[in-house]
PDB file of N, CA and C in Angstrom:
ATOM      1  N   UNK A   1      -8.046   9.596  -0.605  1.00  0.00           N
ATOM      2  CA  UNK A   1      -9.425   9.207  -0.789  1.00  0.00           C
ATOM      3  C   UNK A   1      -9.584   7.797  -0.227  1.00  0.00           C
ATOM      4  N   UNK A   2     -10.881   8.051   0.706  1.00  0.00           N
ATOM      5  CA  UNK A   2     -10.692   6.184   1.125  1.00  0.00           C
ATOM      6  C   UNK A   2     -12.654   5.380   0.582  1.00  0.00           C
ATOM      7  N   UNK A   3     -12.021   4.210   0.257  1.00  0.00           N
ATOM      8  CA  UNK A   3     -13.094   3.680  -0.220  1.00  0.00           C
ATOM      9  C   UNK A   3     -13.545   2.800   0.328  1.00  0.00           C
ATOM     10  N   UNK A   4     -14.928   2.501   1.353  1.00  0.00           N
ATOM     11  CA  UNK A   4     -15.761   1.776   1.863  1.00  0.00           C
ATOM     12  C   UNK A   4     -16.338   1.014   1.281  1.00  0.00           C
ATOM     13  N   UNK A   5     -17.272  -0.023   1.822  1.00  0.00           N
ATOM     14  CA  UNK A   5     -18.556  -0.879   0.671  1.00  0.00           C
ATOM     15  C   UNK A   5     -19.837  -0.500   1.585  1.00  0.00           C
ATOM     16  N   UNK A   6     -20.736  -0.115   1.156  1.00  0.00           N
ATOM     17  CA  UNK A   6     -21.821   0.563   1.622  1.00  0.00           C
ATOM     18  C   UNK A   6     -22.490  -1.025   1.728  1.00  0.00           C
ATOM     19  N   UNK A   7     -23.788  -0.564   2.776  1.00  0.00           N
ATOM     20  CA  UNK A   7     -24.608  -2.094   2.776  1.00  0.00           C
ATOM     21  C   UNK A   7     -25.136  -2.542   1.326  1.00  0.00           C
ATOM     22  N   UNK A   8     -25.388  -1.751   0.492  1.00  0.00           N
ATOM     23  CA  UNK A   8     -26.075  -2.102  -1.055  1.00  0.00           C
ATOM     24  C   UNK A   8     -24.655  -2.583  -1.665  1.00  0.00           C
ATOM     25  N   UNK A   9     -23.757  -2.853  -1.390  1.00  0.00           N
ATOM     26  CA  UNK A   9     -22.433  -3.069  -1.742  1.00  0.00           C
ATOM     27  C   UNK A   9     -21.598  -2.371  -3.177  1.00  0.00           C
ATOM     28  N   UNK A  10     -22.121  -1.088  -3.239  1.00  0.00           N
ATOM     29  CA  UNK A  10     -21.722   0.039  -3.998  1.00  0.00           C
ATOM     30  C   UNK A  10     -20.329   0.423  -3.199  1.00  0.00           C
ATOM     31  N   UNK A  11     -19.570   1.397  -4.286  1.00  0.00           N
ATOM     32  CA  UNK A  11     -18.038   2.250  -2.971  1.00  0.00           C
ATOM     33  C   UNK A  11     -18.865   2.867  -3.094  1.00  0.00           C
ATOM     34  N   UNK A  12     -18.371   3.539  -1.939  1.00  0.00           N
ATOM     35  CA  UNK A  12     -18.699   4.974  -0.857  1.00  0.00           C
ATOM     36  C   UNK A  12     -17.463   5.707  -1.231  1.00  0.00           C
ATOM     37  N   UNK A  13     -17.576   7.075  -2.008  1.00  0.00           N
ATOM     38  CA  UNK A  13     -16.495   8.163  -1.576  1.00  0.00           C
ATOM     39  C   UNK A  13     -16.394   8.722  -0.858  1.00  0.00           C
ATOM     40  N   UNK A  14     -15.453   9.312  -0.272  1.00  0.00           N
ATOM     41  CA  UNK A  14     -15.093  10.295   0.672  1.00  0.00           C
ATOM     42  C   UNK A  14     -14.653  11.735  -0.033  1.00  0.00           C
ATOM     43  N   UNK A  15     -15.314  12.713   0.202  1.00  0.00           N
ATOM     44  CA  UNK A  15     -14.652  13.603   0.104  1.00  0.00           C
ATOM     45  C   UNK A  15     -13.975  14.488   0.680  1.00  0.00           C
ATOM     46  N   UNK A  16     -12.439  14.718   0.618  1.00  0.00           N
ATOM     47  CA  UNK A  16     -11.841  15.737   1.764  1.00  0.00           C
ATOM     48  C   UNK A  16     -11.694  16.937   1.676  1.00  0.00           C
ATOM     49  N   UNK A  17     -12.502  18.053   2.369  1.00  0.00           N
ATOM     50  CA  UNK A  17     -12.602  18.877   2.381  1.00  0.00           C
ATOM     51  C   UNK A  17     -12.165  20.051   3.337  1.00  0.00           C
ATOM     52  N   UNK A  18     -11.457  20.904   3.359  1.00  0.00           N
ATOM     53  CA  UNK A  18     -10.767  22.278   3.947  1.00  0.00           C
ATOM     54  C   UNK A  18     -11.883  23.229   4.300  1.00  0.00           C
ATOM     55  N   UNK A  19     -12.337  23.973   5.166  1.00  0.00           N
ATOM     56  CA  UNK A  19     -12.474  25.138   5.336  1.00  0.00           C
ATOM     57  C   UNK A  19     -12.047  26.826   5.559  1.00  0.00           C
ATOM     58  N   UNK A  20     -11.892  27.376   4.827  1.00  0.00           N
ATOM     59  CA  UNK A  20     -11.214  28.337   4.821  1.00  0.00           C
ATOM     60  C   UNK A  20     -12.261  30.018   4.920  1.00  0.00           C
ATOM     61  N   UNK A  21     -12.207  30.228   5.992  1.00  0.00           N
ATOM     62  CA  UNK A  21     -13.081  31.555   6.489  1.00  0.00           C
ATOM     63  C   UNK A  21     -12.641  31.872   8.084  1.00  0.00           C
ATOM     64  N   UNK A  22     -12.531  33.303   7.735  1.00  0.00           N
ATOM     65  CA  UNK A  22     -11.754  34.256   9.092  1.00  0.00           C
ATOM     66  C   UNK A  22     -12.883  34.141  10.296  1.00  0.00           C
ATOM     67  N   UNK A  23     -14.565  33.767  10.351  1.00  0.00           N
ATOM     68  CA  UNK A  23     -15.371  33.636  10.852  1.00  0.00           C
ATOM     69  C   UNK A  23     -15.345  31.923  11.653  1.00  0.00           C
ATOM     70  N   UNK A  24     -15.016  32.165  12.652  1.00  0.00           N
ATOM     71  CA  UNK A  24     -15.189  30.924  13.222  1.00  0.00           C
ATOM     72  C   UNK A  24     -16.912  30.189  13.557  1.00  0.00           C
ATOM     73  N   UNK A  25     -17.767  30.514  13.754  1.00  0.00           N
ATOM     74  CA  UNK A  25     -19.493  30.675  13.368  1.00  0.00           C
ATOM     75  C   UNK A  25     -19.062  30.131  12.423  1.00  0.00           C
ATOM     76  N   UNK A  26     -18.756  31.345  11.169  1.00  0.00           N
ATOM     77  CA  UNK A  26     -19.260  30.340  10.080  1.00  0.00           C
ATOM     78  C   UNK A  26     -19.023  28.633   9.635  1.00  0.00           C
ATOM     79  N   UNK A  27     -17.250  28.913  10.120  1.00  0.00           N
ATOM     80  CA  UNK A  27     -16.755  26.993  10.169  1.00  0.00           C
ATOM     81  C   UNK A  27     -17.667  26.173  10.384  1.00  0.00           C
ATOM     82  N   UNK A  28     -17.952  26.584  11.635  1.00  0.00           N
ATOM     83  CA  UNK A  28     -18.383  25.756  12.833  1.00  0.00           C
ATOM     84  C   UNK A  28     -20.050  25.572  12.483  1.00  0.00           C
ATOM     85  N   UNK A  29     -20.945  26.574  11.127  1.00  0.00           N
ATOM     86  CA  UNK A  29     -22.007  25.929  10.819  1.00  0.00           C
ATOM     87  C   UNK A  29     -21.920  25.457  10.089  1.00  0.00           C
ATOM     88  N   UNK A  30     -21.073  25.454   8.526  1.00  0.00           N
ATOM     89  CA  UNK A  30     -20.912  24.950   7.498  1.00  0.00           C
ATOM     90  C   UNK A  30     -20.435  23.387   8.156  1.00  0.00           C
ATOM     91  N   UNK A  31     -19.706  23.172   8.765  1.00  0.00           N
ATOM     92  CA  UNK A  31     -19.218  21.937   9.418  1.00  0.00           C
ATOM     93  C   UNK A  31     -20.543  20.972  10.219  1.00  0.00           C
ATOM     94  N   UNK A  32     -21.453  21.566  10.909  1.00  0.00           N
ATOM     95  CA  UNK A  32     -22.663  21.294  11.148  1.00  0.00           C
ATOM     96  C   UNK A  32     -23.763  20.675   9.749  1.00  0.00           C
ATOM     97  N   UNK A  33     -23.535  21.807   9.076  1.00  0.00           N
ATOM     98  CA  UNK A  33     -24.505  21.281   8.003  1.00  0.00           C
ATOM     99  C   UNK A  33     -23.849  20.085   6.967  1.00  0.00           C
ATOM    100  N   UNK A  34     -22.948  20.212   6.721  1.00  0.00           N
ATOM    101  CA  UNK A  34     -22.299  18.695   6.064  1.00  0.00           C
ATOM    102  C   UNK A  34     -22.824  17.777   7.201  1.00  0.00           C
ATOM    103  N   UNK A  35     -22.550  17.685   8.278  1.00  0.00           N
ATOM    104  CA  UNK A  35     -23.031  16.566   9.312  1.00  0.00           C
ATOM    105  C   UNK A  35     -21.819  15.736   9.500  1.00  0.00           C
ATOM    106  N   UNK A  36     -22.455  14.178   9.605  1.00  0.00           N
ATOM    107  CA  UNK A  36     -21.182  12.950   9.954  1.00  0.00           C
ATOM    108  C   UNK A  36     -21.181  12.558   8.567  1.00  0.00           C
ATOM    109  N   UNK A  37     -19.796  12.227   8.581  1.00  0.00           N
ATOM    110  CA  UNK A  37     -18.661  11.946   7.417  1.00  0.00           C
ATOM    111  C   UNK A  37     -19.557  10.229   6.932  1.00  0.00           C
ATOM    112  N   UNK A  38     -20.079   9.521   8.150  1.00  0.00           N
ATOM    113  CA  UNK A  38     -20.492   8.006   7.646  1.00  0.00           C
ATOM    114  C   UNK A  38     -21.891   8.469   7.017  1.00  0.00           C
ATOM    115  N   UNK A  39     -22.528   9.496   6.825  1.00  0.00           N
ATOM    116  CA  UNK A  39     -23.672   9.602   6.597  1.00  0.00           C
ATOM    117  C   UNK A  39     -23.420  10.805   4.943  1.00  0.00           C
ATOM    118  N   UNK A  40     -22.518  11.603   4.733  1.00  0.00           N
ATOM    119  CA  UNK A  40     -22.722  12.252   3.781  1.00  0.00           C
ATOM    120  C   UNK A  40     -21.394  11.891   2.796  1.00  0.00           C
ATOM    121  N   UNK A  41     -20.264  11.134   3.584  1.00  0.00           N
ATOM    122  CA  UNK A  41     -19.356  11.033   1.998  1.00  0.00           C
ATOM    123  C   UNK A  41     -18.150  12.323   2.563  1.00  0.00           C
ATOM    124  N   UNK A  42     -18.737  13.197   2.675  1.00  0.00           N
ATOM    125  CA  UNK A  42     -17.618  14.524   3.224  1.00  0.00           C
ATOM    126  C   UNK A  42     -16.863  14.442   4.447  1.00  0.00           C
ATOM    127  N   UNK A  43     -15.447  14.405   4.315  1.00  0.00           N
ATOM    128  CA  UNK A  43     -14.922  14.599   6.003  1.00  0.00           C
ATOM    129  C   UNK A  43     -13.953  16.062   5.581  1.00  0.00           C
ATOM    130  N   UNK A  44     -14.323  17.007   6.901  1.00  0.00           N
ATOM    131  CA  UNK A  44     -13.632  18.221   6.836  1.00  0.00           C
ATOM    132  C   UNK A  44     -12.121  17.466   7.853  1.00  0.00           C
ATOM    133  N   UNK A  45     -10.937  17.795   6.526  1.00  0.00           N
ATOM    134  CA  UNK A  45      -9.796  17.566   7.597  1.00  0.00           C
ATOM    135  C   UNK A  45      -9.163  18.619   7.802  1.00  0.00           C
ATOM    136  N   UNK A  46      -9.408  19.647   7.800  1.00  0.00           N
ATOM    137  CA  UNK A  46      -8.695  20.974   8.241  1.00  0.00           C
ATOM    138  C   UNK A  46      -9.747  22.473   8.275  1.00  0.00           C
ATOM    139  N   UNK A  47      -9.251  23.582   9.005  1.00  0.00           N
ATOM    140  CA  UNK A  47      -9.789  24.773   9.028  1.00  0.00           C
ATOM    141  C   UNK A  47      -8.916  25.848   8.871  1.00  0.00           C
ATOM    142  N   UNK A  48      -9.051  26.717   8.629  1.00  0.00           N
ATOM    143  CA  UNK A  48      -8.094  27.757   8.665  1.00  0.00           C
ATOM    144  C   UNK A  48      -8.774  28.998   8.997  1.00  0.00           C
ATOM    145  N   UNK A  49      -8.357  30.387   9.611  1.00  0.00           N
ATOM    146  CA  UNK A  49      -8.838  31.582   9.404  1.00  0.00           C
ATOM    147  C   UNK A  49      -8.016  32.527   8.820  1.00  0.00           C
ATOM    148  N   UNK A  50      -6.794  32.517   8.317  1.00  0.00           N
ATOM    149  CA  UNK A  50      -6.230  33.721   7.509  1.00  0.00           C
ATOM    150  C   UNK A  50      -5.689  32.614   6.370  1.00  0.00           C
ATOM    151  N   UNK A  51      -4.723  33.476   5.610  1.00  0.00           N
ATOM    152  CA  UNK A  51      -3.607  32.905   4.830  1.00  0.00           C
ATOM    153  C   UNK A  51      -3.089  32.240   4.990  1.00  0.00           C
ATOM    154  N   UNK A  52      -1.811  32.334   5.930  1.00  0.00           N
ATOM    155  CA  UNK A  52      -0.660  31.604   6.592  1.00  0.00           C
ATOM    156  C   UNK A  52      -1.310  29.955   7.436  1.00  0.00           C
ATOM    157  N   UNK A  53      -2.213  30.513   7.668  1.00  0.00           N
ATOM    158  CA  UNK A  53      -3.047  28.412   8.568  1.00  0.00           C
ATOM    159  C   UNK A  53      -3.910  28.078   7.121  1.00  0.00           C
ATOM    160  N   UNK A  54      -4.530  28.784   6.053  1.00  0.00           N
ATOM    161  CA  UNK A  54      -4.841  28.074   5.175  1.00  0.00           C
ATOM    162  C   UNK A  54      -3.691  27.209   4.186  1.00  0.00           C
ATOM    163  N   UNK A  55      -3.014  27.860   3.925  1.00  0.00           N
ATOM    164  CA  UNK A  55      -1.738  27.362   3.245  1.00  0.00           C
ATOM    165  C   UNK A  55      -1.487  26.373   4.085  1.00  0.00           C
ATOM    166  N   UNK A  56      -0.713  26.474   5.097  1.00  0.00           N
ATOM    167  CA  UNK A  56      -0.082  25.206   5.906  1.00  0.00           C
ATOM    168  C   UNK A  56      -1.353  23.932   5.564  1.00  0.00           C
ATOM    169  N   UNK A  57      -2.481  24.153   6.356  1.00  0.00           N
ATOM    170  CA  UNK A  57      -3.294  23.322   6.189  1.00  0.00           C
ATOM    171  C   UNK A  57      -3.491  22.477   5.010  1.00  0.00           C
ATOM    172  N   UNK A  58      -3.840  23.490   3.787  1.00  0.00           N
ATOM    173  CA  UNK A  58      -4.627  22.873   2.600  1.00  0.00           C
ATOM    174  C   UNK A  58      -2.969  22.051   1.956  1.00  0.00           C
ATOM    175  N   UNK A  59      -1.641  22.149   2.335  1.00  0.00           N
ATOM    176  CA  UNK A  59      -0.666  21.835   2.132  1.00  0.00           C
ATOM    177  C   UNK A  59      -0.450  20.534   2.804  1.00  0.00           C
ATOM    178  N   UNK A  60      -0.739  20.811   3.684  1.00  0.00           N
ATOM    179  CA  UNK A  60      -0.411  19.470   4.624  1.00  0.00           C
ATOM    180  C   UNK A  60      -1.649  18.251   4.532  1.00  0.00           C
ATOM    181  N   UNK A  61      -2.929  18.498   4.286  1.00  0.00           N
ATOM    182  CA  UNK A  61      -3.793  17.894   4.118  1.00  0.00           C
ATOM    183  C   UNK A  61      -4.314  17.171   2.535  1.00  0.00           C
ATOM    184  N   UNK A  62      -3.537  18.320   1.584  1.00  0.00           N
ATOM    185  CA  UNK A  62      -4.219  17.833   0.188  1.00  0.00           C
ATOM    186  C   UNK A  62      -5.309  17.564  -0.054  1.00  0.00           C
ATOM    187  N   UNK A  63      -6.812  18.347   0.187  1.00  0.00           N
ATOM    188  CA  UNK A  63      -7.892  17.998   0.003  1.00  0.00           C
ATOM    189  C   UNK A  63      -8.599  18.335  -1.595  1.00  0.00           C
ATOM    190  N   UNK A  64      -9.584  17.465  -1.645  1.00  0.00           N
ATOM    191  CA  UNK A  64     -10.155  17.718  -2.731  1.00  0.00           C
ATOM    192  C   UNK A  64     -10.992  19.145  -2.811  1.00  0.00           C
ATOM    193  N   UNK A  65     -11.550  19.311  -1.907  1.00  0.00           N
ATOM    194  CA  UNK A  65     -12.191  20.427  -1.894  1.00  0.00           C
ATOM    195  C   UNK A  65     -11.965  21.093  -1.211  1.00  0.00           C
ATOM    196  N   UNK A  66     -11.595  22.617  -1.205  1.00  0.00           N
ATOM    197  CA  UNK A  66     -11.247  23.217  -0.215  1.00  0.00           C
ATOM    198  C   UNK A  66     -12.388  25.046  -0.438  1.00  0.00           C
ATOM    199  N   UNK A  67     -13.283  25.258   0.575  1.00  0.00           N
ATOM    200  CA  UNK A  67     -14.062  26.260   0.864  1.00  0.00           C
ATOM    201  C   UNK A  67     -13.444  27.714   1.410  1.00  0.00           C
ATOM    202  N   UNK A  68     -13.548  28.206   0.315  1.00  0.00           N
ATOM    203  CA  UNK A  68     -12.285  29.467   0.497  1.00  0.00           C
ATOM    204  C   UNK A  68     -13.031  30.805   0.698  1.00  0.00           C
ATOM    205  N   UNK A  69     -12.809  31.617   1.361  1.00  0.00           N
ATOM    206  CA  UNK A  69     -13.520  32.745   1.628  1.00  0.00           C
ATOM    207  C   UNK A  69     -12.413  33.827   0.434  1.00  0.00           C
ATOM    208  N   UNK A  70     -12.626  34.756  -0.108  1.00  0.00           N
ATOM    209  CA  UNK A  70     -12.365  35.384  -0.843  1.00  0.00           C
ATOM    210  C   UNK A  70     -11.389  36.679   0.520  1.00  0.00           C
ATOM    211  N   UNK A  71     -12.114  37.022   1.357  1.00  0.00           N
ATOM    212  CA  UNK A  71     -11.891  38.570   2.330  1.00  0.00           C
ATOM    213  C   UNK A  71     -10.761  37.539   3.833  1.00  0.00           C
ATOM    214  N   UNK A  72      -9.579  37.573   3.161  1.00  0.00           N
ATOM    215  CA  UNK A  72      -9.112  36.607   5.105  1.00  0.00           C
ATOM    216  C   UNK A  72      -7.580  37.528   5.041  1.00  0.00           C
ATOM    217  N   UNK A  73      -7.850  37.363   6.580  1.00  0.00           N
ATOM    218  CA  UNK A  73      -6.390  38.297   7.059  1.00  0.00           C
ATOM    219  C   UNK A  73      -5.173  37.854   6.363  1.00  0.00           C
ATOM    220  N   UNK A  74      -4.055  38.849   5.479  1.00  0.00           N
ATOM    221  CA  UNK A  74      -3.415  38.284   4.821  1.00  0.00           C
ATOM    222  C   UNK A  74      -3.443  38.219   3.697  1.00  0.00           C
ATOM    223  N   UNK A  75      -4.177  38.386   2.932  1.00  0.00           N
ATOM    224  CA  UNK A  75      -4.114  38.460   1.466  1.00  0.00           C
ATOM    225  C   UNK A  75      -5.224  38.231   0.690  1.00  0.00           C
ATOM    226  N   UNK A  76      -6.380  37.629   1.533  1.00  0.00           N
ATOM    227  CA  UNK A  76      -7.553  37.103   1.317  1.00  0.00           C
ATOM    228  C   UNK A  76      -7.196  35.554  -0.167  1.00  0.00           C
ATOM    229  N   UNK A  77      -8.168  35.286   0.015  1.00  0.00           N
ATOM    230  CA  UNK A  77      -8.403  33.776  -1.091  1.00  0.00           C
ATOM    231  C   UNK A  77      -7.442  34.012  -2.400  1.00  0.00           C
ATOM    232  N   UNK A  78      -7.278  35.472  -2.875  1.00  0.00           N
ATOM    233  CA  UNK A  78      -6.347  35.178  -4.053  1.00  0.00           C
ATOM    234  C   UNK A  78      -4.804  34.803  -3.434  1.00  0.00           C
ATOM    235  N   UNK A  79      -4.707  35.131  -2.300  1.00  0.00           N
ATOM    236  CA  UNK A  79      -3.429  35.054  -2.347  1.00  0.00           C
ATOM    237  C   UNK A  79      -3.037  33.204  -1.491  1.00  0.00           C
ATOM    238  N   UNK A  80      -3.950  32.788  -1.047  1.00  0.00           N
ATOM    239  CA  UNK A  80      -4.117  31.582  -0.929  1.00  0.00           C
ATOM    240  C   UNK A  80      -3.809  30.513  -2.357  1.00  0.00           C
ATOM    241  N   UNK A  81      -4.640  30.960  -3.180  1.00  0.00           N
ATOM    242  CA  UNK A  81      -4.400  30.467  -4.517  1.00  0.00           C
ATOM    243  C   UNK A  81      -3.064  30.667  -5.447  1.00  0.00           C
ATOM    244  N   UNK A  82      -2.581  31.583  -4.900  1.00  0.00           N
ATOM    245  CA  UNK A  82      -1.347  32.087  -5.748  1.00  0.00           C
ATOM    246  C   UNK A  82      -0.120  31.157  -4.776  1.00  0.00           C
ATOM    247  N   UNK A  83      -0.284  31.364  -3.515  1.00  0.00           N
ATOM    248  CA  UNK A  83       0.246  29.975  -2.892  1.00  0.00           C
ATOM    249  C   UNK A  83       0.750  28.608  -2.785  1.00  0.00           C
ATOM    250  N   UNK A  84      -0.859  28.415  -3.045  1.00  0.00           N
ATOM    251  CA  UNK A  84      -0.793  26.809  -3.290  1.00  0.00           C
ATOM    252  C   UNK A  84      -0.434  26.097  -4.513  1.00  0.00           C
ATOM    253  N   UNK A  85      -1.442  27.072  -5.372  1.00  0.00           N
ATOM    254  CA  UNK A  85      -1.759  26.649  -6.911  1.00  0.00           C
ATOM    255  C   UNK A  85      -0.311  25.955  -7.340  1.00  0.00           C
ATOM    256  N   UNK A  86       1.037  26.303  -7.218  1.00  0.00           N
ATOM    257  CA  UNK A  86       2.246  25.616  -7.490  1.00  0.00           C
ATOM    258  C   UNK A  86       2.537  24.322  -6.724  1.00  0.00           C
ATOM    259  N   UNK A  87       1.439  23.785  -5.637  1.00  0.00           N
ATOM    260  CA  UNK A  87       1.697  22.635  -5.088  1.00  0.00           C
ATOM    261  C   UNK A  87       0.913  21.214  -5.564  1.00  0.00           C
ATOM    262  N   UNK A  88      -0.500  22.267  -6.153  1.00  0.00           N
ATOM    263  CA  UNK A  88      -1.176  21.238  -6.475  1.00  0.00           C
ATOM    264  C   UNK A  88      -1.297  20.664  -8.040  1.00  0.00           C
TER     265      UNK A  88
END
C-alpha cells in the first residue's frame, strides 16, 4: 500500500487490485472504468484469464482486492480460492 499527500494534505490510498476473468473485453473495460490510479486511489497490478495466471499473479502481487470471475478455465474462482486462501 503506498501513501501520498493529496493537495488538501489528507493520505491518499491506493488500492491494489487483480483482475480475474477468462474475457479479455471484459478486463480491458473494467480497467477503463476504474480509470487513472492518480485520479481514483485504485491501481490494477495484475490480470489473469484462467486458474494457473490467476494464482501466480494474485501470489506474486498480494493485492487487496482481487475481481474474480466465478466460470475460468481450470477450475473456475472456487478453485482459485482454495489455492490461494492458504497464502493469504
Amino acid at each position: 500500500m503506498t501513501e501520498n499527500t493529496e493537495a488538501t494534505g489528507g493520505p491518499e490510498r491506493r488500492v491494489r487490485v487483480v483482475l480475474v476473468d477468462d474475457h479479455r473485453m471484459f478486463r480491458t473495460g473494467v480497467q477503463a472504468e476504474i480509470g487513472e490510479t492518480e485520479e481514483t486511489g485504485v491501481e490494477v497490478v495484475g490480470e489473469a484469464a484462467d486458474v494457473d495466471q490467476a494464482v501466480t499473479v494474485i501470489t506474486a502481487t498480494r493485492p487487496e482486492v482481487v475481481l474474480l470471475d466465478v466460470h475460468l478455465p481450470g477450475g473456475g474462482g472456487v478453485e482459485v480460492l482454495r489455492r490461494c486462501a492458504p497464502l493469504m
